[in-house]
PDB file of N, CA and C in Angstrom:
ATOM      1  N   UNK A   1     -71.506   4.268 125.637  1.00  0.00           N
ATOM      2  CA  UNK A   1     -70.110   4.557 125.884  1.00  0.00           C
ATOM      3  C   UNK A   1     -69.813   6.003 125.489  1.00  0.00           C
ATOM      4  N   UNK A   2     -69.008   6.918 126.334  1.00  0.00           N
ATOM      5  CA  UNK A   2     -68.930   8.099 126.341  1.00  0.00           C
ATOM      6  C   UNK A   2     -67.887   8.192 125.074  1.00  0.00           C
ATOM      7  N   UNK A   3     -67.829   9.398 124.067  1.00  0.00           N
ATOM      8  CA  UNK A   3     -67.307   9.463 122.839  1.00  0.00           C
ATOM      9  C   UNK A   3     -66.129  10.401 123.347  1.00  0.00           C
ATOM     10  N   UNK A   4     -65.113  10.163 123.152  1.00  0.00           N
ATOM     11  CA  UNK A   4     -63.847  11.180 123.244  1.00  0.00           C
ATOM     12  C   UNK A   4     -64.152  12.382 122.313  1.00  0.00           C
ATOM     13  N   UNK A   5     -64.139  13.864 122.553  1.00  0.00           N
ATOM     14  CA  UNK A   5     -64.035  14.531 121.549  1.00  0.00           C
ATOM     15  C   UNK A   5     -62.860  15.397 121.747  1.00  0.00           C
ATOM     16  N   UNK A   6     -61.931  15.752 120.496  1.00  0.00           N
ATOM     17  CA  UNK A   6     -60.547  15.990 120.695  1.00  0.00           C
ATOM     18  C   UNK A   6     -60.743  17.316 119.937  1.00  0.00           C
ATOM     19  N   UNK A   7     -60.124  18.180 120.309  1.00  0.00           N
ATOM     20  CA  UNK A   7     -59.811  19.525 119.883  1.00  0.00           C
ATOM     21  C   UNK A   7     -58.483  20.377 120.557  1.00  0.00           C
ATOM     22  N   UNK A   8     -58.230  20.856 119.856  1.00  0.00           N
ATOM     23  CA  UNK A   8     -57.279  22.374 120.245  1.00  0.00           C
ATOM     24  C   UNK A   8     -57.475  22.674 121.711  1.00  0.00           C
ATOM     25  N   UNK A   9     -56.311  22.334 122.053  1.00  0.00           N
ATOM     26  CA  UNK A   9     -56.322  22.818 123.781  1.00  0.00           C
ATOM     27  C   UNK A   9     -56.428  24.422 124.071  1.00  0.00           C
ATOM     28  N   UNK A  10     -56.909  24.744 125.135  1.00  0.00           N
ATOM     29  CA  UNK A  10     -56.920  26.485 125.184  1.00  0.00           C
ATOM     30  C   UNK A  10     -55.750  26.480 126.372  1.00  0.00           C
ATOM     31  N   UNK A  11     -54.956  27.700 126.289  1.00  0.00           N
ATOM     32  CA  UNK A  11     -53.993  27.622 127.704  1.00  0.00           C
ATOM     33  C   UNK A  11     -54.929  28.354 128.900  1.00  0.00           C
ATOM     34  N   UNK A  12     -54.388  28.687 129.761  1.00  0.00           N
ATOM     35  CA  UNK A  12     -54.993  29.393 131.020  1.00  0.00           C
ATOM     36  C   UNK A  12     -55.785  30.663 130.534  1.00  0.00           C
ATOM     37  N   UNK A  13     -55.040  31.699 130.078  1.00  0.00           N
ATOM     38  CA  UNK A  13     -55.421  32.836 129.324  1.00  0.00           C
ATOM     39  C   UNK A  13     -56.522  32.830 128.263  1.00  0.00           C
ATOM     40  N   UNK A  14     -57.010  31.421 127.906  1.00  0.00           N
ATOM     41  CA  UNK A  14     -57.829  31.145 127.080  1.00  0.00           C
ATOM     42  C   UNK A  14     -57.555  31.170 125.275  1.00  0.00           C
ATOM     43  N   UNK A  15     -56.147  31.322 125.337  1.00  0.00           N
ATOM     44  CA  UNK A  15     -55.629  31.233 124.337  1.00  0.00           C
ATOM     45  C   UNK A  15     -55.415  29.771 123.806  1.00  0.00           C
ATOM     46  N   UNK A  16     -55.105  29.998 122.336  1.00  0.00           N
ATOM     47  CA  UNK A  16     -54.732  28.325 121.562  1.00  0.00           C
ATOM     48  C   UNK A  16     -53.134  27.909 122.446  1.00  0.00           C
ATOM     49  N   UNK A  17     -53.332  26.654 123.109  1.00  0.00           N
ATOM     50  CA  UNK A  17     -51.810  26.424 123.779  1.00  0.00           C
ATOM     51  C   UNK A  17     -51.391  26.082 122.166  1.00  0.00           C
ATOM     52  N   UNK A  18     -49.954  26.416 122.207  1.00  0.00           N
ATOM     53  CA  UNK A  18     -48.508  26.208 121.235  1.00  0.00           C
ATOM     54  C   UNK A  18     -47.237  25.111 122.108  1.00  0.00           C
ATOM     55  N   UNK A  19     -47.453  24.117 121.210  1.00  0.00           N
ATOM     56  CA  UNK A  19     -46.298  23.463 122.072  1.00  0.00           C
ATOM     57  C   UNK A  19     -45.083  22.948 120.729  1.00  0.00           C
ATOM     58  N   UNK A  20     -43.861  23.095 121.097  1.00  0.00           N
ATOM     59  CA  UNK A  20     -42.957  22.822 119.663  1.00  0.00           C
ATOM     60  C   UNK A  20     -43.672  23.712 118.460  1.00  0.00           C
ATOM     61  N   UNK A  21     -44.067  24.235 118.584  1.00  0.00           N
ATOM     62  CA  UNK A  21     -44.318  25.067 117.415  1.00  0.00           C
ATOM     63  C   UNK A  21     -45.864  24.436 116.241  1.00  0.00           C
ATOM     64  N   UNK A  22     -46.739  23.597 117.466  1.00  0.00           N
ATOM     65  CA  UNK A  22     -47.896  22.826 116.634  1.00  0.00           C
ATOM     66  C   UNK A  22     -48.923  23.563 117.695  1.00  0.00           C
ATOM     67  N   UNK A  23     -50.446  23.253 117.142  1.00  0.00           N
ATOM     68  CA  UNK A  23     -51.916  23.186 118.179  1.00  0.00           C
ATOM     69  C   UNK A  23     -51.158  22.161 119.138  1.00  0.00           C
ATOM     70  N   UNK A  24     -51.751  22.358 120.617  1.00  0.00           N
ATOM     71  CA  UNK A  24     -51.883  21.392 120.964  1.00  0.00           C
ATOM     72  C   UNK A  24     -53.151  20.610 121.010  1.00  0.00           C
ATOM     73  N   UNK A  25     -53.009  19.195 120.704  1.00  0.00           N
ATOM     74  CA  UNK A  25     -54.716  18.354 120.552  1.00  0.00           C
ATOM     75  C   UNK A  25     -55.042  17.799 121.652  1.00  0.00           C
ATOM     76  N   UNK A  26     -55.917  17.817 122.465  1.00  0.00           N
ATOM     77  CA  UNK A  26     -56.264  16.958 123.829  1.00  0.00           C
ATOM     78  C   UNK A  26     -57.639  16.416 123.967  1.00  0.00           C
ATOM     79  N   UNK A  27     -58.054  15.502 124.107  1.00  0.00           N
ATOM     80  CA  UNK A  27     -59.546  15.310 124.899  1.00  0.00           C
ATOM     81  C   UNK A  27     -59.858  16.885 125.329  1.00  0.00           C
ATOM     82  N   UNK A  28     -61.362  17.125 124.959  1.00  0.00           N
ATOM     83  CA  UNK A  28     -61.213  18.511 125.026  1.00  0.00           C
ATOM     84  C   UNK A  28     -63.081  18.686 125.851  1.00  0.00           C
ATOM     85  N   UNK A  29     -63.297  17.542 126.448  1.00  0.00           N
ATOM     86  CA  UNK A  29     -64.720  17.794 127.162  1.00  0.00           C
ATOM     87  C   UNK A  29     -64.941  18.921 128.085  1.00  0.00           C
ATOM     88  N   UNK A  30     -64.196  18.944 129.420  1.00  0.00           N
ATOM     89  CA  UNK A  30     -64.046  19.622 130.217  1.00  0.00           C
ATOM     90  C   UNK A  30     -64.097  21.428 129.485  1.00  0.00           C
ATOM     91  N   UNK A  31     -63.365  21.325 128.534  1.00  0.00           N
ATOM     92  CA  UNK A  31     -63.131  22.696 127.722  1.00  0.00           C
ATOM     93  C   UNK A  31     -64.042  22.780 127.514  1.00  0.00           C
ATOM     94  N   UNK A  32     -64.901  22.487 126.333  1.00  0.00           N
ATOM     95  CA  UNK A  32     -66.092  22.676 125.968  1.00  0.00           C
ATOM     96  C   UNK A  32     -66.991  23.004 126.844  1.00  0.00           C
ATOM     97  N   UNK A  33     -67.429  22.126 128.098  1.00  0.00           N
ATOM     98  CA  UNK A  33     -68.032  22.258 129.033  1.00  0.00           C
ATOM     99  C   UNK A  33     -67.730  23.783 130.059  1.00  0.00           C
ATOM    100  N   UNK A  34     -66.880  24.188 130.047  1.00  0.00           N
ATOM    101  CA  UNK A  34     -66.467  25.399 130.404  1.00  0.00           C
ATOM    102  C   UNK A  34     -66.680  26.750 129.420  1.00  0.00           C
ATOM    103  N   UNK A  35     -66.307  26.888 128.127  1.00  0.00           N
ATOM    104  CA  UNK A  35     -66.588  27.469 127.535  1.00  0.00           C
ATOM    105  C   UNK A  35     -68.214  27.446 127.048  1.00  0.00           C
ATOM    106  N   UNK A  36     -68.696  26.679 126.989  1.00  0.00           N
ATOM    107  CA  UNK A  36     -70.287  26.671 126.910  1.00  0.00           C
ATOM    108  C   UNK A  36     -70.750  27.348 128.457  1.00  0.00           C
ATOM    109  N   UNK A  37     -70.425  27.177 129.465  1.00  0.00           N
ATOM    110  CA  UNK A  37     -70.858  27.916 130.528  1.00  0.00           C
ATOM    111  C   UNK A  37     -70.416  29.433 130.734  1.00  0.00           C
ATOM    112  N   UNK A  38     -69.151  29.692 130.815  1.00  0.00           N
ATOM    113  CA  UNK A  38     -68.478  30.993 130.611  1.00  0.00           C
ATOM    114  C   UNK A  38     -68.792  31.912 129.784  1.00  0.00           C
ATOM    115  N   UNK A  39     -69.391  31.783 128.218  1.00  0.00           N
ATOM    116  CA  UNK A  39     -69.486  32.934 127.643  1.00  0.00           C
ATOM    117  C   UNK A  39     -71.043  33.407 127.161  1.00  0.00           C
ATOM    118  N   UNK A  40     -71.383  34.253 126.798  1.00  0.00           N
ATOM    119  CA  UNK A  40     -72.677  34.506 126.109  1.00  0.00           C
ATOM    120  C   UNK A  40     -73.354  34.069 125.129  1.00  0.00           C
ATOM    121  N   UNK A  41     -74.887  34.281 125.039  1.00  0.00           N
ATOM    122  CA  UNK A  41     -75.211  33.628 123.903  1.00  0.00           C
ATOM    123  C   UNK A  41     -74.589  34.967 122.988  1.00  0.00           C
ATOM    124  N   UNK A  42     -74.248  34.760 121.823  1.00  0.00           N
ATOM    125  CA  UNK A  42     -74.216  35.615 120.877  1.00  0.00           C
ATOM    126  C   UNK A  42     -72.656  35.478 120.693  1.00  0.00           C
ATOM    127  N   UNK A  43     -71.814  35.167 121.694  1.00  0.00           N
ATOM    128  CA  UNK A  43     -70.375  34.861 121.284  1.00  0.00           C
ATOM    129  C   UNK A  43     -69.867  34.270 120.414  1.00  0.00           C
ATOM    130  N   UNK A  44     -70.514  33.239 119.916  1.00  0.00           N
ATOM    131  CA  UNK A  44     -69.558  32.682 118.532  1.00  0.00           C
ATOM    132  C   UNK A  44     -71.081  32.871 117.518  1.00  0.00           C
ATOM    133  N   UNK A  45     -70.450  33.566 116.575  1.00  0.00           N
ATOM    134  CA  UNK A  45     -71.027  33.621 115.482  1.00  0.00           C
ATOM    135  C   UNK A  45     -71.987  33.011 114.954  1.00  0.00           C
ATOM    136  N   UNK A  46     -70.853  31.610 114.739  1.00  0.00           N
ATOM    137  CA  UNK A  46     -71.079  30.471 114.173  1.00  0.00           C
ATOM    138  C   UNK A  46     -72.603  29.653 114.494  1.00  0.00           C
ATOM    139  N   UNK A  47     -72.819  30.155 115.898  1.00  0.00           N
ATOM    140  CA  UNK A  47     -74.344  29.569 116.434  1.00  0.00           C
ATOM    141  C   UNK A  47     -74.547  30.415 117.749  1.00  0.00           C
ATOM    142  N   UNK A  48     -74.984  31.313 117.097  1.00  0.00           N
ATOM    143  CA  UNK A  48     -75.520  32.758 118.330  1.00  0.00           C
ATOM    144  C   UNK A  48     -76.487  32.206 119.361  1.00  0.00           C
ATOM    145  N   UNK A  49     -76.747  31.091 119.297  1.00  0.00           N
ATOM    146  CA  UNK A  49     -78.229  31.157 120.515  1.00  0.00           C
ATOM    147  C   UNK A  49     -77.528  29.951 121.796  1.00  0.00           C
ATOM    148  N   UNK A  50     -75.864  29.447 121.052  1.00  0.00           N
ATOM    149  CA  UNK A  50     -75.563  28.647 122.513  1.00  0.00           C
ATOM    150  C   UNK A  50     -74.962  29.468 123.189  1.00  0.00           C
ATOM    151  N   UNK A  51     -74.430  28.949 124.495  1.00  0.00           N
ATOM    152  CA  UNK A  51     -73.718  29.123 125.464  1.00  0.00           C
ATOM    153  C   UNK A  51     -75.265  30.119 126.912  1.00  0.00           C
ATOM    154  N   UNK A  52     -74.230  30.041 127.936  1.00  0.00           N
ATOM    155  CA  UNK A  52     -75.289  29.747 129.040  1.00  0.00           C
ATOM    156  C   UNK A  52     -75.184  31.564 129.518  1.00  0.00           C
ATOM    157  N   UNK A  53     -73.447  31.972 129.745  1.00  0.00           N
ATOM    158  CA  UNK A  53     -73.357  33.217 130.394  1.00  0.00           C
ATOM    159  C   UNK A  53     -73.486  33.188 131.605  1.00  0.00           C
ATOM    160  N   UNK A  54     -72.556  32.370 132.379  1.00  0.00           N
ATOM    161  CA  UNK A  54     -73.103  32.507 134.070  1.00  0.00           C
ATOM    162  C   UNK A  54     -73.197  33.389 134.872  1.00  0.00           C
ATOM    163  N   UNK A  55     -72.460  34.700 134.004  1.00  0.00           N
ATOM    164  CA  UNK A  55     -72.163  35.675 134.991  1.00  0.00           C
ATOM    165  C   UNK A  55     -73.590  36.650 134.755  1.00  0.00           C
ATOM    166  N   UNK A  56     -74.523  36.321 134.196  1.00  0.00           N
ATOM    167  CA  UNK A  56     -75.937  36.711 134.190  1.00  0.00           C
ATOM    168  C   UNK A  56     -76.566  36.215 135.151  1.00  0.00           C
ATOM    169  N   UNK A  57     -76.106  35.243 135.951  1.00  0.00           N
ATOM    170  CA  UNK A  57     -77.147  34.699 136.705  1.00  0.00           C
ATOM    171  C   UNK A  57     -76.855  34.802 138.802  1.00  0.00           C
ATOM    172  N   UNK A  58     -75.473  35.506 138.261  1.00  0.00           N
ATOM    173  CA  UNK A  58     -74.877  36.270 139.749  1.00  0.00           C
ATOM    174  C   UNK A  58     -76.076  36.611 140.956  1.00  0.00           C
ATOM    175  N   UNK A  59     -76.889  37.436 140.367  1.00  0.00           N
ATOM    176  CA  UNK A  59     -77.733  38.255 141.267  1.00  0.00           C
ATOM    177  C   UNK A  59     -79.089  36.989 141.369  1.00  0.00           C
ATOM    178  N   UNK A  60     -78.869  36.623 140.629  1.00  0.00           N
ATOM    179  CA  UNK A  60     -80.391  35.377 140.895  1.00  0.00           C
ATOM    180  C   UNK A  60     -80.453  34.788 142.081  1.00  0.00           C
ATOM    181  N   UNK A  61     -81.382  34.563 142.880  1.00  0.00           N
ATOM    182  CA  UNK A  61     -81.073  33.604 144.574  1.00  0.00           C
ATOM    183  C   UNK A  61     -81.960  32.564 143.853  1.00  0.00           C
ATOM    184  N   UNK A  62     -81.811  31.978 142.989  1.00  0.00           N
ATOM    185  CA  UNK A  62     -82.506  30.801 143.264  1.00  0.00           C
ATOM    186  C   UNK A  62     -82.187  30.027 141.544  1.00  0.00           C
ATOM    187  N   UNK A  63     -80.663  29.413 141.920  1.00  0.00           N
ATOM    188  CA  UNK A  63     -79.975  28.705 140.620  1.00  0.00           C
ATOM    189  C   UNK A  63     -80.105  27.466 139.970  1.00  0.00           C
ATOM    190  N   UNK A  64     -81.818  27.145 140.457  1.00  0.00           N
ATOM    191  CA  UNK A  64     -82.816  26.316 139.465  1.00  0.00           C
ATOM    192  C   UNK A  64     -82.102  26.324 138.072  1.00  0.00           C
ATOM    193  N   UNK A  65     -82.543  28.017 138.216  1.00  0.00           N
ATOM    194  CA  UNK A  65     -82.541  28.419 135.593  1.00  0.00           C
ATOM    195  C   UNK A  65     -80.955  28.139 136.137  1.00  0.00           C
ATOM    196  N   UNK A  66     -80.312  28.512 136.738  1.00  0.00           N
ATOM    197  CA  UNK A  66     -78.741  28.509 135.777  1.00  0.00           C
ATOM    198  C   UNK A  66     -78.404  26.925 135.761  1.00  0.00           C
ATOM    199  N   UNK A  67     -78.667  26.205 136.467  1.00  0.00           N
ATOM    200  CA  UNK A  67     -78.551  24.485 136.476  1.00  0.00           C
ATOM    201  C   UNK A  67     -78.946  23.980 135.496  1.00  0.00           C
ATOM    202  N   UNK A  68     -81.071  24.409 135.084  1.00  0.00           N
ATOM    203  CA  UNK A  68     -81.565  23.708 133.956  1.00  0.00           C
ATOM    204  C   UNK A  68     -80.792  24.443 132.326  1.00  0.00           C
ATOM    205  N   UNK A  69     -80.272  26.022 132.554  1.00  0.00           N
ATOM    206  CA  UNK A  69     -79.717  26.496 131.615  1.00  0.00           C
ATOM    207  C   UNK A  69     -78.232  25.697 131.003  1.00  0.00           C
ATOM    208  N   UNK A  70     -77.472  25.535 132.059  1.00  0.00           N
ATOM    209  CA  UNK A  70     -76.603  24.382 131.416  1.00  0.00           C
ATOM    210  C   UNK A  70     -76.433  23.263 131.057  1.00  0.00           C
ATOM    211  N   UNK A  71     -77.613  22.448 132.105  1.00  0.00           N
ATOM    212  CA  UNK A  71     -78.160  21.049 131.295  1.00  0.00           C
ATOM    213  C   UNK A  71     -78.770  21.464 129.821  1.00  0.00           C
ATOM    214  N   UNK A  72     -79.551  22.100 129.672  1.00  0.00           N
ATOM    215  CA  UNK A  72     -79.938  22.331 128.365  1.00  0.00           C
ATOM    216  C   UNK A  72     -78.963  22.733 126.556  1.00  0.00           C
ATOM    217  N   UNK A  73     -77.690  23.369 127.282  1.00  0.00           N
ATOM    218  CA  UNK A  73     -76.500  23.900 126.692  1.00  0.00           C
ATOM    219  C   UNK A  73     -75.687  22.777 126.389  1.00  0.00           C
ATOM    220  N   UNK A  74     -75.613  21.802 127.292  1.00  0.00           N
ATOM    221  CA  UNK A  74     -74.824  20.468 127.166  1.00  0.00           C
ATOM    222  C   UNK A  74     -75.478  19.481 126.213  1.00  0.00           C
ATOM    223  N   UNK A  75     -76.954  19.417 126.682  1.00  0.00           N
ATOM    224  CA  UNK A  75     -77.611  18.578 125.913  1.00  0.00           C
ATOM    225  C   UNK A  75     -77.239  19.036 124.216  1.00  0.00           C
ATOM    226  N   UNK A  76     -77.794  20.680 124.371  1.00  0.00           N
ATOM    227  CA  UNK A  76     -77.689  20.847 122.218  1.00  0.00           C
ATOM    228  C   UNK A  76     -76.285  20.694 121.503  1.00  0.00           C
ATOM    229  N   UNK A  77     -75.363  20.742 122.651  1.00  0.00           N
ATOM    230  CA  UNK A  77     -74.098  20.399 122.703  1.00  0.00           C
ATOM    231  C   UNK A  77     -73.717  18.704 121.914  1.00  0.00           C
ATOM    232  N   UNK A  78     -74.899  18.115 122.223  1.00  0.00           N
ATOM    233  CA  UNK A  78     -74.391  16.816 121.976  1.00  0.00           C
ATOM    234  C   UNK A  78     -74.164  15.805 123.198  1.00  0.00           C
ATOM    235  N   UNK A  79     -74.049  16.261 124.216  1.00  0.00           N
ATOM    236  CA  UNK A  79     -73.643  15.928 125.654  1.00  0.00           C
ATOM    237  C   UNK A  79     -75.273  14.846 126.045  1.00  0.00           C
ATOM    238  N   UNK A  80     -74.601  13.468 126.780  1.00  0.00           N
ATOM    239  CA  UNK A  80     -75.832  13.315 127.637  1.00  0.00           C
ATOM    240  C   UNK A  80     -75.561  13.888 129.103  1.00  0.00           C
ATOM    241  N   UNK A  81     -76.234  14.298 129.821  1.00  0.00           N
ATOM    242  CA  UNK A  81     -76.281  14.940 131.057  1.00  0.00           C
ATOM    243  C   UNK A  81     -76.632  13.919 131.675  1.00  0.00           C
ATOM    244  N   UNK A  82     -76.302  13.843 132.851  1.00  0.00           N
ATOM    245  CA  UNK A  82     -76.145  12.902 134.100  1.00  0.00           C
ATOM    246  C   UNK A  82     -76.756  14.143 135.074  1.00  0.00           C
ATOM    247  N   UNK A  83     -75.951  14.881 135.696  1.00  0.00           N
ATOM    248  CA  UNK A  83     -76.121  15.551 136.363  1.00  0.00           C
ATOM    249  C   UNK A  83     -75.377  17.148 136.416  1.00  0.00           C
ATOM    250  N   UNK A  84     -75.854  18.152 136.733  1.00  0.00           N
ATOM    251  CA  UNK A  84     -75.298  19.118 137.095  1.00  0.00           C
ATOM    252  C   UNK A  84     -75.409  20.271 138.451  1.00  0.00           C
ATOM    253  N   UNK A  85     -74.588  20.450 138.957  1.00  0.00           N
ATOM    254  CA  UNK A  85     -74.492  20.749 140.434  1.00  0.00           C
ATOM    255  C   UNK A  85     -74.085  21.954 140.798  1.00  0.00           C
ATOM    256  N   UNK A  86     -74.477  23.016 141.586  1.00  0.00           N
ATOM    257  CA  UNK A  86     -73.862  24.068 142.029  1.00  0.00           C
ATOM    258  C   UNK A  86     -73.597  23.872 143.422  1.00  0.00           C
ATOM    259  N   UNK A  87     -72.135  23.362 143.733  1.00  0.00           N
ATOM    260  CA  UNK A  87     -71.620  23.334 144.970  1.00  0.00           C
ATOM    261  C   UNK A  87     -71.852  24.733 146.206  1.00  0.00           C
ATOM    262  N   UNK A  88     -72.153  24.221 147.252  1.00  0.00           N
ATOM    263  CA  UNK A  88     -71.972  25.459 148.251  1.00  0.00           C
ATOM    264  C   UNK A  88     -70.718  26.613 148.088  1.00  0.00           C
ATOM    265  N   UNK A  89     -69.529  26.102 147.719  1.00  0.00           N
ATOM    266  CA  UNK A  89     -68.512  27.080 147.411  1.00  0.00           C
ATOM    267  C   UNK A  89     -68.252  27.755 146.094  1.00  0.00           C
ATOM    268  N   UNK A  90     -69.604  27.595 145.467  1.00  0.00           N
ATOM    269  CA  UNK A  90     -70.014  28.272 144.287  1.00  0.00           C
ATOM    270  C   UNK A  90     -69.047  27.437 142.797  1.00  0.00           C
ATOM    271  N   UNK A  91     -68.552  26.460 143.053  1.00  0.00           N
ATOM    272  CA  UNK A  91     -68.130  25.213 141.857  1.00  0.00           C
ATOM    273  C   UNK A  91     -68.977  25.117 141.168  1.00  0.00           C
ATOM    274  N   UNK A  92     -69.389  24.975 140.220  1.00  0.00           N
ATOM    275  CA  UNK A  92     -70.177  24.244 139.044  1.00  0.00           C
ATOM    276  C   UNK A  92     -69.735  22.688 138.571  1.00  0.00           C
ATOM    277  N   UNK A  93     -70.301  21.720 138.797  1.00  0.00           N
ATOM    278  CA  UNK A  93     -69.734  20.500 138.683  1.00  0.00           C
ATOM    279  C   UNK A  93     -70.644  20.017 137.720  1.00  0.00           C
ATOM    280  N   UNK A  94     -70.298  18.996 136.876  1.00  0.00           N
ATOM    281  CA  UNK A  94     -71.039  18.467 135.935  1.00  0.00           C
ATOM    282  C   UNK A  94     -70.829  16.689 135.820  1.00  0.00           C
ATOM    283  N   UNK A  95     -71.642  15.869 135.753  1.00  0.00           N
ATOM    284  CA  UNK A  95     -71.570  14.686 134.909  1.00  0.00           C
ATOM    285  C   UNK A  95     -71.799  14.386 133.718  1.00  0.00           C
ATOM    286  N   UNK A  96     -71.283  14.842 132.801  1.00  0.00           N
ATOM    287  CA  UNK A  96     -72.284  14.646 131.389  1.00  0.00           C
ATOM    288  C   UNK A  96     -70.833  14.713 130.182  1.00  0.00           C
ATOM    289  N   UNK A  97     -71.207  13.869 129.070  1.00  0.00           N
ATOM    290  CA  UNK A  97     -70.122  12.987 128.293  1.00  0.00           C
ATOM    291  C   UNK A  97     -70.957  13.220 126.851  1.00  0.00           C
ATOM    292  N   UNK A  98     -70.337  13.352 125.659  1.00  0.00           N
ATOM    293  CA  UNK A  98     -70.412  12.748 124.737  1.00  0.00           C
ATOM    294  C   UNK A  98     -70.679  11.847 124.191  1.00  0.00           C
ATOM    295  N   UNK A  99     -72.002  11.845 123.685  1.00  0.00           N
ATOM    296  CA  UNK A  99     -72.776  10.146 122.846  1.00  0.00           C
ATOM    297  C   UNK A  99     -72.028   9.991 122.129  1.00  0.00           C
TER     298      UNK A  99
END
């Protein structure tokens, strides 16, 4: 059974959303899953060797590594992976949940 994990919502801008004057708290998979793809390794401090950096993999014709690179990011994540997909209209789609 997939585990809810709840955190601090980010707004559009990627900022902490503020609502009434609190964090807002949400199911926060999708986030995670985005921010583990979007930024570099070396971006958070806290554990320099995650995250995937997709925009490294622009010029690549053949998005094998960036597929197995985010299954792999999800997995140390904690994530079981199901599947992950690079749509023809360049989407990144994912199946993968929290043990």
């Amino acid at each position: 059974m997939a585990r809810q994990m709840k955190d601090m919502v980010l707004d559009r801008t990627e900022d902490i959303a503020i609502a009434a004057g609190d964090f807002m708290i949400a199911e926060s998979t999708a986030q995670h899953q985005r921010q583990l793809i979007l930024n570099n390794k070396g971006d958070f401090k806290q554990n320099p060797g995650s995250c995937v950096g997709v925009f490294d993999y622009l010029d690549d014709e053949n998005f094998a590594e960036l597929i197995r690179a985010i299954s792999v990011e999800f997995t140390k994540d904690g994530m079981d992976v199901v599947s992950v997909q690079l749509m023809p209209d360049g989407v990144i789609t994912s199946d993968a949940f929290y043990k």
